[in-house]
PDB file of N, CA and C in Angstrom:
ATOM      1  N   UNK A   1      42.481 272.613 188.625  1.00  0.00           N
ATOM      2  CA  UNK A   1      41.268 273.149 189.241  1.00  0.00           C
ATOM      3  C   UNK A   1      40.696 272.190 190.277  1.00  0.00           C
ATOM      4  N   UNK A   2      40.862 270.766 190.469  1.00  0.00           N
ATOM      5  CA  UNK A   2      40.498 269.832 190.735  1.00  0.00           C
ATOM      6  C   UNK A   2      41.223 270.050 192.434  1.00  0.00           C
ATOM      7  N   UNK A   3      42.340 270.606 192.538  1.00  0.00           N
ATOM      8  CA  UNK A   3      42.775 271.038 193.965  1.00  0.00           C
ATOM      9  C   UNK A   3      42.241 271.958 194.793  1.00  0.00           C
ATOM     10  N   UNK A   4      41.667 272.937 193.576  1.00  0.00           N
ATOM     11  CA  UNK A   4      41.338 274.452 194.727  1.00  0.00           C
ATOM     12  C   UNK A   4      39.845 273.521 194.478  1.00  0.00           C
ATOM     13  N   UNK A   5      39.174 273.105 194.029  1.00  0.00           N
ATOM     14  CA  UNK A   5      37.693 272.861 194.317  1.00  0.00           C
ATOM     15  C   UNK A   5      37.671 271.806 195.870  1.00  0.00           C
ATOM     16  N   UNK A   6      38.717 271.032 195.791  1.00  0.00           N
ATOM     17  CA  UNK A   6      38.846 270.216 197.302  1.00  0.00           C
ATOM     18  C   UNK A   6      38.941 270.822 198.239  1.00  0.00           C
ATOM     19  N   UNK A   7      40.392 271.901 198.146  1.00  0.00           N
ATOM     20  CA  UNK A   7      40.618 272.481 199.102  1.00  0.00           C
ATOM     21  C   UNK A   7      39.295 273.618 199.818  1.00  0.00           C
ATOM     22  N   UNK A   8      38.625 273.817 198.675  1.00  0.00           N
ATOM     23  CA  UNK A   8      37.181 274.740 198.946  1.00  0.00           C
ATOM     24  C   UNK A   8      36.044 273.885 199.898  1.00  0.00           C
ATOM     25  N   UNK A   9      35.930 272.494 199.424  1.00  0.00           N
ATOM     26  CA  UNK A   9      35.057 271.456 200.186  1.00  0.00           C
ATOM     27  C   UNK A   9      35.654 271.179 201.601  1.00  0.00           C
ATOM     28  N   UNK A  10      37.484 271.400 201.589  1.00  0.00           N
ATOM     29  CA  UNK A  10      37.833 270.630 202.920  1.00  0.00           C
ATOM     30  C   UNK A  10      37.382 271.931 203.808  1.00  0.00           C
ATOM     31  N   UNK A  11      37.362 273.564 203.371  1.00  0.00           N
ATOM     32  CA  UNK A  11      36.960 274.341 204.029  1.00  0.00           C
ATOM     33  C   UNK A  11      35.498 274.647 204.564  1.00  0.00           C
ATOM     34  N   UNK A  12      34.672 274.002 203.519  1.00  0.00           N
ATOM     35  CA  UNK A  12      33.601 273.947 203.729  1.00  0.00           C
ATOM     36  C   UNK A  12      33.356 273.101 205.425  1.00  0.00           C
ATOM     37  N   UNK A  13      34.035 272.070 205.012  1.00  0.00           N
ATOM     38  CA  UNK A  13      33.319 270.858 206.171  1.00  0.00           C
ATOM     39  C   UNK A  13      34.078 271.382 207.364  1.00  0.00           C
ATOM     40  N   UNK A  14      34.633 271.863 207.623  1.00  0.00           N
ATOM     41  CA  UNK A  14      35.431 272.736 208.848  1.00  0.00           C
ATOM     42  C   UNK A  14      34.652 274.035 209.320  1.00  0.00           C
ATOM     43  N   UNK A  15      33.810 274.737 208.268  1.00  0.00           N
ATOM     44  CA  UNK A  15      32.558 275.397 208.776  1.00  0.00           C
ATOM     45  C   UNK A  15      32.002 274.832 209.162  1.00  0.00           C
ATOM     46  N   UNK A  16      31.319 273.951 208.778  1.00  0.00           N
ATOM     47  CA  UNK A  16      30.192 272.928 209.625  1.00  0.00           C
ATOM     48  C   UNK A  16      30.370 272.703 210.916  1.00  0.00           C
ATOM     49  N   UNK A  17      31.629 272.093 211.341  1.00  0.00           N
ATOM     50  CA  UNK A  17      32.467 271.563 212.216  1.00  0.00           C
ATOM     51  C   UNK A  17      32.360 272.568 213.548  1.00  0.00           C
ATOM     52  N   UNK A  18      32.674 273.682 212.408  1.00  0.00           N
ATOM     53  CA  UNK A  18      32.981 274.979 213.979  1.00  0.00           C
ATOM     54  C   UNK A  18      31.748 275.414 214.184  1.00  0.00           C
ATOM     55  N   UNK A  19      30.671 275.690 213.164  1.00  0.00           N
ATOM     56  CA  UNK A  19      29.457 276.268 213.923  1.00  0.00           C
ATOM     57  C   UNK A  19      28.669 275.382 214.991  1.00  0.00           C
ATOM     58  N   UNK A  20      28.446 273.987 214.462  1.00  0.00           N
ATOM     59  CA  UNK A  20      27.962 272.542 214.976  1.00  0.00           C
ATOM     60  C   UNK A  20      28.615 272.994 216.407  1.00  0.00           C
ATOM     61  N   UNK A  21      30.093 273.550 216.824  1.00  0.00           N
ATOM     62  CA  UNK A  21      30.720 273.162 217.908  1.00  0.00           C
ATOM     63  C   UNK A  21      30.432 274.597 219.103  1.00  0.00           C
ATOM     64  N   UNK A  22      29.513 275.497 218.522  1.00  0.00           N
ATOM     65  CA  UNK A  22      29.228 276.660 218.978  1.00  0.00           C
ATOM     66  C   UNK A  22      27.445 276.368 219.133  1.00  0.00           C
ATOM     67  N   UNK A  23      26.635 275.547 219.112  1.00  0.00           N
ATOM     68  CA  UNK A  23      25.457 275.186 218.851  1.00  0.00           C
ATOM     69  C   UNK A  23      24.577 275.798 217.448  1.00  0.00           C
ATOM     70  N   UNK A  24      25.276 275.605 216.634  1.00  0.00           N
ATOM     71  CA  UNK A  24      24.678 275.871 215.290  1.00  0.00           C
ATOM     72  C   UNK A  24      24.271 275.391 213.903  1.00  0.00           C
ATOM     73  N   UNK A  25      23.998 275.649 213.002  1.00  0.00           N
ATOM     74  CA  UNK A  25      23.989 274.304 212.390  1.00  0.00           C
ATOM     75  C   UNK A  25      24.314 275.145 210.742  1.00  0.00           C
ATOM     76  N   UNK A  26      24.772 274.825 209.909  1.00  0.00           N
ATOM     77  CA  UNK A  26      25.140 275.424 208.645  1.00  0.00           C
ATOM     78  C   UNK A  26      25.047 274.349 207.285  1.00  0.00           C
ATOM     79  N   UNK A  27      23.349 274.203 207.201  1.00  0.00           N
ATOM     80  CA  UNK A  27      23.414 273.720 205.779  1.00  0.00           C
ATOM     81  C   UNK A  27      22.891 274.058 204.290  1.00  0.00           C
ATOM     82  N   UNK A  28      23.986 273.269 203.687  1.00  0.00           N
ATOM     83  CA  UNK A  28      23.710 273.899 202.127  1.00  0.00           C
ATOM     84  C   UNK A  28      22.513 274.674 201.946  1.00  0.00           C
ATOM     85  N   UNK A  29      23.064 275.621 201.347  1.00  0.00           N
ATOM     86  CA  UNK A  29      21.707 276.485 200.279  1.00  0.00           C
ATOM     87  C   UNK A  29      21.623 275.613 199.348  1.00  0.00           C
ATOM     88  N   UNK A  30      20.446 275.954 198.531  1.00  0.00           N
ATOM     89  CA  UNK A  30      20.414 275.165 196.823  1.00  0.00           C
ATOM     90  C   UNK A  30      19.202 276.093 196.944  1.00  0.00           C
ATOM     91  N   UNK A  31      18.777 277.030 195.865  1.00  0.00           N
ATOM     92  CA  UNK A  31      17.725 277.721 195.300  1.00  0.00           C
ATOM     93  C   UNK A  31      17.552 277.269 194.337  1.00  0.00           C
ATOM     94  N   UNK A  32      16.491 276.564 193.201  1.00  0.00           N
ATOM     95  CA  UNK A  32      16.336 276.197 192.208  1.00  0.00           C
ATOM     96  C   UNK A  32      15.986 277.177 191.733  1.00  0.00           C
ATOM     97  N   UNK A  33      16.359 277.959 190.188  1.00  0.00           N
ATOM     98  CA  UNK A  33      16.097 279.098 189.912  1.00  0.00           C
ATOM     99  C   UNK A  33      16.793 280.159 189.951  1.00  0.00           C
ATOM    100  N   UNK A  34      17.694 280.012 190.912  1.00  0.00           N
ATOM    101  CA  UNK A  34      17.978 281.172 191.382  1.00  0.00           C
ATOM    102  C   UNK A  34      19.626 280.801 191.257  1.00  0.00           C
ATOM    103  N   UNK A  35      20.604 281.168 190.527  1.00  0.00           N
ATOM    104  CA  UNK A  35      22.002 281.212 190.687  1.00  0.00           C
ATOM    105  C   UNK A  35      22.455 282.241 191.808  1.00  0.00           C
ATOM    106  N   UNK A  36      23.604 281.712 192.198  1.00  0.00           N
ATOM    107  CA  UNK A  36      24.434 282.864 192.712  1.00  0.00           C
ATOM    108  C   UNK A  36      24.126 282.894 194.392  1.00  0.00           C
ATOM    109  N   UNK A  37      22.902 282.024 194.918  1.00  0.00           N
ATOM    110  CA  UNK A  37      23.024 282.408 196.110  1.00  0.00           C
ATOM    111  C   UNK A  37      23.959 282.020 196.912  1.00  0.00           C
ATOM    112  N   UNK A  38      24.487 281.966 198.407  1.00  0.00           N
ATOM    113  CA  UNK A  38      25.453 282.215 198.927  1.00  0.00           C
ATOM    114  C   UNK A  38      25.242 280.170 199.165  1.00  0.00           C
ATOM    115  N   UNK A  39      26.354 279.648 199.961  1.00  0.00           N
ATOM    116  CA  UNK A  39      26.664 278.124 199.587  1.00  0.00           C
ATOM    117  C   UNK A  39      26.159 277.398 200.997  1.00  0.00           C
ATOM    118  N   UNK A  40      25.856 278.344 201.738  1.00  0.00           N
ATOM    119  CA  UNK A  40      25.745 277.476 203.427  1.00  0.00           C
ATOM    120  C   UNK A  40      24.810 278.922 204.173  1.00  0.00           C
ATOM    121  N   UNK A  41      23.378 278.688 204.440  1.00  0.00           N
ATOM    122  CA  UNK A  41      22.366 279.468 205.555  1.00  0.00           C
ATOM    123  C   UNK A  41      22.968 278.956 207.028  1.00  0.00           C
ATOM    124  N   UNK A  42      23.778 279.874 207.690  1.00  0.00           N
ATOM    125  CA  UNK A  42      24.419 279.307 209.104  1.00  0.00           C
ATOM    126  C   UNK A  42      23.086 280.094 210.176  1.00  0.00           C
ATOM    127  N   UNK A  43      22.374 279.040 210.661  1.00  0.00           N
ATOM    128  CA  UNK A  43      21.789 278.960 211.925  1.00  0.00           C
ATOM    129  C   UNK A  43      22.222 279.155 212.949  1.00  0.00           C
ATOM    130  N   UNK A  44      22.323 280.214 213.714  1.00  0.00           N
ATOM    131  CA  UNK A  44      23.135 280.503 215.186  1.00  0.00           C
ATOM    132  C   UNK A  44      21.944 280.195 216.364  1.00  0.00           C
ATOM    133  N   UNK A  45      22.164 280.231 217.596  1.00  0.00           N
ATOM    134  CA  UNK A  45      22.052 280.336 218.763  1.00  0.00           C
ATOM    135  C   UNK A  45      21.056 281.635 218.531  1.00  0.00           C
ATOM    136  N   UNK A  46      19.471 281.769 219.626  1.00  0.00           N
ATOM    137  CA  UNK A  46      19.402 283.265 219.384  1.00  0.00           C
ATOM    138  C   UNK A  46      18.714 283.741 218.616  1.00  0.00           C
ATOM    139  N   UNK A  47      18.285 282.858 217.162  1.00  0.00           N
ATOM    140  CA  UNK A  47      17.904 283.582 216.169  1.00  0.00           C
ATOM    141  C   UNK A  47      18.331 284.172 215.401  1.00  0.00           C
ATOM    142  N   UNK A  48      19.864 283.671 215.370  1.00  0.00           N
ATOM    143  CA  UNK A  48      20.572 284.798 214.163  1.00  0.00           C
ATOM    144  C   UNK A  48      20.911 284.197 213.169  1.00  0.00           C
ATOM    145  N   UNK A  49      20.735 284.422 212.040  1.00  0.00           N
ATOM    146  CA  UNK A  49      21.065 283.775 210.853  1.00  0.00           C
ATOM    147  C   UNK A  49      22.053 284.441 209.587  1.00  0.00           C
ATOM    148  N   UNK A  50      22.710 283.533 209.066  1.00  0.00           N
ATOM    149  CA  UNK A  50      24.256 284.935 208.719  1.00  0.00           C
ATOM    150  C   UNK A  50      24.317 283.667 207.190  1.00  0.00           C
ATOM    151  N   UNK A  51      24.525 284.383 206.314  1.00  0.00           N
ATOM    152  CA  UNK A  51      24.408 284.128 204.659  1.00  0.00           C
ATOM    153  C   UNK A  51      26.246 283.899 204.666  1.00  0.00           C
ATOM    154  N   UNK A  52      26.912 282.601 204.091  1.00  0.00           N
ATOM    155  CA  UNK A  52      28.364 282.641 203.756  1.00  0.00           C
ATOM    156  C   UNK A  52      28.708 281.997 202.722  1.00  0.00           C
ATOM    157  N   UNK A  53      29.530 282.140 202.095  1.00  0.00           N
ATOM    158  CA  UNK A  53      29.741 282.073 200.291  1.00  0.00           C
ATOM    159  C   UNK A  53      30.885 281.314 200.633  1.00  0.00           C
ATOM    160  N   UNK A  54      31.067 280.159 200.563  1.00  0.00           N
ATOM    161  CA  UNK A  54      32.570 279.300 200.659  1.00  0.00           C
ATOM    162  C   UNK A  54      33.245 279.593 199.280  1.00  0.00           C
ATOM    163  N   UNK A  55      34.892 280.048 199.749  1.00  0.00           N
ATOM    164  CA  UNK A  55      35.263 280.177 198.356  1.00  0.00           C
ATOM    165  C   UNK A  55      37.047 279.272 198.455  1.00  0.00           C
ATOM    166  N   UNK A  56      37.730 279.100 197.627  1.00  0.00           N
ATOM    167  CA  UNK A  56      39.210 278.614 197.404  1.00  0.00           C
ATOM    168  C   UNK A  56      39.658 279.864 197.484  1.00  0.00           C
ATOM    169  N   UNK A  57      40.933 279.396 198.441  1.00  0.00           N
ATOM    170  CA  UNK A  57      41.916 280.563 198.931  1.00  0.00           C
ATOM    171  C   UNK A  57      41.828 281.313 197.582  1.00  0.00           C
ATOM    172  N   UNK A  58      41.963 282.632 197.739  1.00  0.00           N
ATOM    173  CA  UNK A  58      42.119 283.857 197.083  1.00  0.00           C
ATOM    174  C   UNK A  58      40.624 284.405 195.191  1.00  0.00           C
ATOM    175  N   UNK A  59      40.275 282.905 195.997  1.00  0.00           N
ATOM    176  CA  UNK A  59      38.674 282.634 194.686  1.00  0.00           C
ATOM    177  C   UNK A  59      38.124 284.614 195.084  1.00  0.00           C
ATOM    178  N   UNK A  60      37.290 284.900 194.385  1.00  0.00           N
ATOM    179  CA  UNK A  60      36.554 286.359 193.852  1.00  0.00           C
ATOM    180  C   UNK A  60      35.380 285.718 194.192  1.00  0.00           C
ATOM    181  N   UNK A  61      34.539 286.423 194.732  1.00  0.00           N
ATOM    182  CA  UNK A  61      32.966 286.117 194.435  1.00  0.00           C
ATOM    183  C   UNK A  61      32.573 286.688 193.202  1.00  0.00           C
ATOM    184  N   UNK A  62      31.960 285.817 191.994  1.00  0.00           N
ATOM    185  CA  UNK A  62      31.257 286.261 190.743  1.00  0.00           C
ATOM    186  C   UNK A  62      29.940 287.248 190.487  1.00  0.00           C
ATOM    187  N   UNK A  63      29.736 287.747 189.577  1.00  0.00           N
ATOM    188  CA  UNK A  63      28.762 288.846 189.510  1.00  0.00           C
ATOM    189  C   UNK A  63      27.564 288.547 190.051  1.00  0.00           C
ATOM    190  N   UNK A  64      27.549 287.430 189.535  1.00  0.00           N
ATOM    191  CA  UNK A  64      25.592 286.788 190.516  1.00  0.00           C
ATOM    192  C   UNK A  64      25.803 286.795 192.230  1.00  0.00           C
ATOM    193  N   UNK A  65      27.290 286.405 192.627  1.00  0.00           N
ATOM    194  CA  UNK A  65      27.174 285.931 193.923  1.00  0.00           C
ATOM    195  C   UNK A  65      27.463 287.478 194.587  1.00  0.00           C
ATOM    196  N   UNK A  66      28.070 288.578 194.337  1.00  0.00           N
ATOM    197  CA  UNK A  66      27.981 289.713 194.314  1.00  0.00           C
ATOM    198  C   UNK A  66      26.764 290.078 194.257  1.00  0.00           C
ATOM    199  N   UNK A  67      25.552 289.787 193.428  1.00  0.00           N
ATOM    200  CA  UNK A  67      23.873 290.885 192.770  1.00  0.00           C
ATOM    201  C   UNK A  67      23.793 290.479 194.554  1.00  0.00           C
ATOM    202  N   UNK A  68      23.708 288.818 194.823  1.00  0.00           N
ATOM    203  CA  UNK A  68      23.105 288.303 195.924  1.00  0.00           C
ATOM    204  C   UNK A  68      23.583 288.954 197.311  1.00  0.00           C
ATOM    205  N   UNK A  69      24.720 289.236 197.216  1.00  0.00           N
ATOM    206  CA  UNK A  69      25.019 289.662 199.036  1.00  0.00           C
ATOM    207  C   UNK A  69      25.208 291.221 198.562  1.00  0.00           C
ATOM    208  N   UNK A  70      25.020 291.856 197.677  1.00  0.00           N
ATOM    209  CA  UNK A  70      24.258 293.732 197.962  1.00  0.00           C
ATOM    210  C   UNK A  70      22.579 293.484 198.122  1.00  0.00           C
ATOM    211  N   UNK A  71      22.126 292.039 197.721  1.00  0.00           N
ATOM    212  CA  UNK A  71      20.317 292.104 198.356  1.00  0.00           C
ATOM    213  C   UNK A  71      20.749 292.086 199.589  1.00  0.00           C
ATOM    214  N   UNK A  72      21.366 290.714 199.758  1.00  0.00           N
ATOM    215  CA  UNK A  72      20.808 290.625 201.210  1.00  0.00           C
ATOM    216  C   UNK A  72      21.315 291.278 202.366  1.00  0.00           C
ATOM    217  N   UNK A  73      22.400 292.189 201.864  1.00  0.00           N
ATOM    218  CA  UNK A  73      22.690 293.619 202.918  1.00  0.00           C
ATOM    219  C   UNK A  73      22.300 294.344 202.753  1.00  0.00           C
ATOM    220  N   UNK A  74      21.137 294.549 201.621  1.00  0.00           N
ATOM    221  CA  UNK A  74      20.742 295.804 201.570  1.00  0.00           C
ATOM    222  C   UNK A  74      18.911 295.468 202.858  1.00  0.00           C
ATOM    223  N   UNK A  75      18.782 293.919 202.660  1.00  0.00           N
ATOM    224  CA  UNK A  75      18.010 293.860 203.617  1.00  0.00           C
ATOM    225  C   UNK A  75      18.021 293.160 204.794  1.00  0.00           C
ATOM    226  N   UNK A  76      19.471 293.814 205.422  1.00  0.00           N
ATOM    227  CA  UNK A  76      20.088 294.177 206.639  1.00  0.00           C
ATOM    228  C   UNK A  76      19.985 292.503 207.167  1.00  0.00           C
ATOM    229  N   UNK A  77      20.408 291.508 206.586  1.00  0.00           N
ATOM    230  CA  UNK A  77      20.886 290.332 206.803  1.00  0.00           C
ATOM    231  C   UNK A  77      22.893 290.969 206.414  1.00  0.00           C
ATOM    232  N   UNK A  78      23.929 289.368 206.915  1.00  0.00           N
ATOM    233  CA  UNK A  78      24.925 289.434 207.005  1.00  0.00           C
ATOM    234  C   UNK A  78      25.508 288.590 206.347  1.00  0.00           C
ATOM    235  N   UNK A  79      26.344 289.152 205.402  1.00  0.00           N
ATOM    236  CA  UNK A  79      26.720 287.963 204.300  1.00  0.00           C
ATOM    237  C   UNK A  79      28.316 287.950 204.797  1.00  0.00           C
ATOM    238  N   UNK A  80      28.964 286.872 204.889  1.00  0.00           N
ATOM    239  CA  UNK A  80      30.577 286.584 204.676  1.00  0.00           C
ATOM    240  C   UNK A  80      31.347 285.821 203.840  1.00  0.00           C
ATOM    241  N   UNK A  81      32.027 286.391 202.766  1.00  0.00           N
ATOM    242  CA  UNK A  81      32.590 285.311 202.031  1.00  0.00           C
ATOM    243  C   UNK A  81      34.061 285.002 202.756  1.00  0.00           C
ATOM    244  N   UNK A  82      33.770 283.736 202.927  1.00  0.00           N
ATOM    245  CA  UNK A  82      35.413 282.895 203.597  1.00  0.00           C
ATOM    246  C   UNK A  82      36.451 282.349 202.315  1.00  0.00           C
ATOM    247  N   UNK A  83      37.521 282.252 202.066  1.00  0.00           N
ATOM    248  CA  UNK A  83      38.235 281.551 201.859  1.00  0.00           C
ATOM    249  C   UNK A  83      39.610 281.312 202.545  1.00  0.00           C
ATOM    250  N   UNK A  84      39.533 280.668 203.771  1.00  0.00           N
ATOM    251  CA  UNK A  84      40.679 280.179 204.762  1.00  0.00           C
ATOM    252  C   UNK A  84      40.590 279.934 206.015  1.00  0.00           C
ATOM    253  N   UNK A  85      41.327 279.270 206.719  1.00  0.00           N
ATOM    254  CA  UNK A  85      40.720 278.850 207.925  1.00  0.00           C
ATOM    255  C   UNK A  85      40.644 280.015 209.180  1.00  0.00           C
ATOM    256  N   UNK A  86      41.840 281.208 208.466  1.00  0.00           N
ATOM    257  CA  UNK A  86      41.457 282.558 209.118  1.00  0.00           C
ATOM    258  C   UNK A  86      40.201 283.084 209.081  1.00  0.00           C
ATOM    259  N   UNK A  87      40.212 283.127 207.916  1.00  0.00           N
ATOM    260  CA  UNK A  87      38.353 283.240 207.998  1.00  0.00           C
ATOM    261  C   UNK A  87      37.256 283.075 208.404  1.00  0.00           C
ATOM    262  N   UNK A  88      37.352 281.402 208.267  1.00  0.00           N
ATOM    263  CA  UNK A  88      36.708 280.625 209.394  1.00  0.00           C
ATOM    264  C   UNK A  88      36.836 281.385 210.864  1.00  0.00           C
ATOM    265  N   UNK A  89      37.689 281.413 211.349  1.00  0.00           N
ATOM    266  CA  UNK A  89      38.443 281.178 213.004  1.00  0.00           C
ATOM    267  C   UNK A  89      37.416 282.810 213.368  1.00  0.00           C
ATOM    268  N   UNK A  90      37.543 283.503 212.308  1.00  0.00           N
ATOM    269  CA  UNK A  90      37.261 285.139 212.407  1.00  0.00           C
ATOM    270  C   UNK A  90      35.739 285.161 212.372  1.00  0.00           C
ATOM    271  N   UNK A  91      35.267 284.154 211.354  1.00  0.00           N
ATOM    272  CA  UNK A  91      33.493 284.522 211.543  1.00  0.00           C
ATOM    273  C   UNK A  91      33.172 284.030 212.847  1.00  0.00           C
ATOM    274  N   UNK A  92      33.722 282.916 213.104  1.00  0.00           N
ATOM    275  CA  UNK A  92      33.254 282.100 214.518  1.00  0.00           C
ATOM    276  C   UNK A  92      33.441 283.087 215.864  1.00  0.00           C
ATOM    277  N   UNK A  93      34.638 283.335 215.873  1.00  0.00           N
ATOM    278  CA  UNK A  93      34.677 284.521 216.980  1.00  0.00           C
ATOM    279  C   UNK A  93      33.646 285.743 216.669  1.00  0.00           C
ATOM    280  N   UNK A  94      33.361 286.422 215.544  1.00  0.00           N
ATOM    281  CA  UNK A  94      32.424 287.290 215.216  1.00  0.00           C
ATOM    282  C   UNK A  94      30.771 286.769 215.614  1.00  0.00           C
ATOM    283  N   UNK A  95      30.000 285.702 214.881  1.00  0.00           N
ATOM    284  CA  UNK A  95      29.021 284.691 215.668  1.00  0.00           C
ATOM    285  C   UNK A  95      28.709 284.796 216.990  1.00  0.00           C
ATOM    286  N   UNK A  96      29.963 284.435 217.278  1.00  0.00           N
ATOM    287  CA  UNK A  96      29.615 283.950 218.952  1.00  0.00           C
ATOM    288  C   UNK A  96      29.801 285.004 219.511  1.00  0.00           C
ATOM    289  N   UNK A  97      30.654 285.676 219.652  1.00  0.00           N
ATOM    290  CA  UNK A  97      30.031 287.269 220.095  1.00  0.00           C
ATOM    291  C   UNK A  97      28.681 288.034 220.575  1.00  0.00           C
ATOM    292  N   UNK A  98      27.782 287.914 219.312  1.00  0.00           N
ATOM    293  CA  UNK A  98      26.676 288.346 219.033  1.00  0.00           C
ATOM    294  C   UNK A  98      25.868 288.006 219.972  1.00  0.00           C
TER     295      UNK A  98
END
């Protein structure tokens, strides 16, 4: 377990990396209280702000982290769960778009 939790952090810091390199900034959530929320509030350019759940290649999002991104699409915020650098490569082009 000790591999996919790295490989989840080395993906993490490569989000950082790419939004930082688009003028953005993506840091940790932590809700005290509150399980399940998503792992990184990404700050865009613009005013746009987009909810993303870092996960290990082929990881599930769990029932709490699931309750959390049907709220916050149901109040028309944008949640993405990544696990891979496709992923990555795909929100960033999606982002910057906008």
């Amino acid at each position: 377990m000790k591999g996919v939790n790295m490989r989840e952090s080395a993906l993490e810091r490569r989000l950082v990396r790419e939004v930082k390199k688009i003028g953005g900034e993506a840091p940790k959530w932590v809700s005290p209280g509150e399980r399940g929320v998503p792992d990184r509030i990404v700050l865009l350019p613009n005013g746009q702000t987009v909810y993303v759940e870092m996960k290990a290649p082929g990881e599930q999002l769990t029932p709490l982290q699931e309750r959390w991104k049907r709220k916050l699409l149901k109040l028309g915020h944008r949640h993405y769960k990544l696990d891979s650098n496709e992923d990555i490569d795909r929100f960033i082009d999606e982002v910057r778009a906008k």
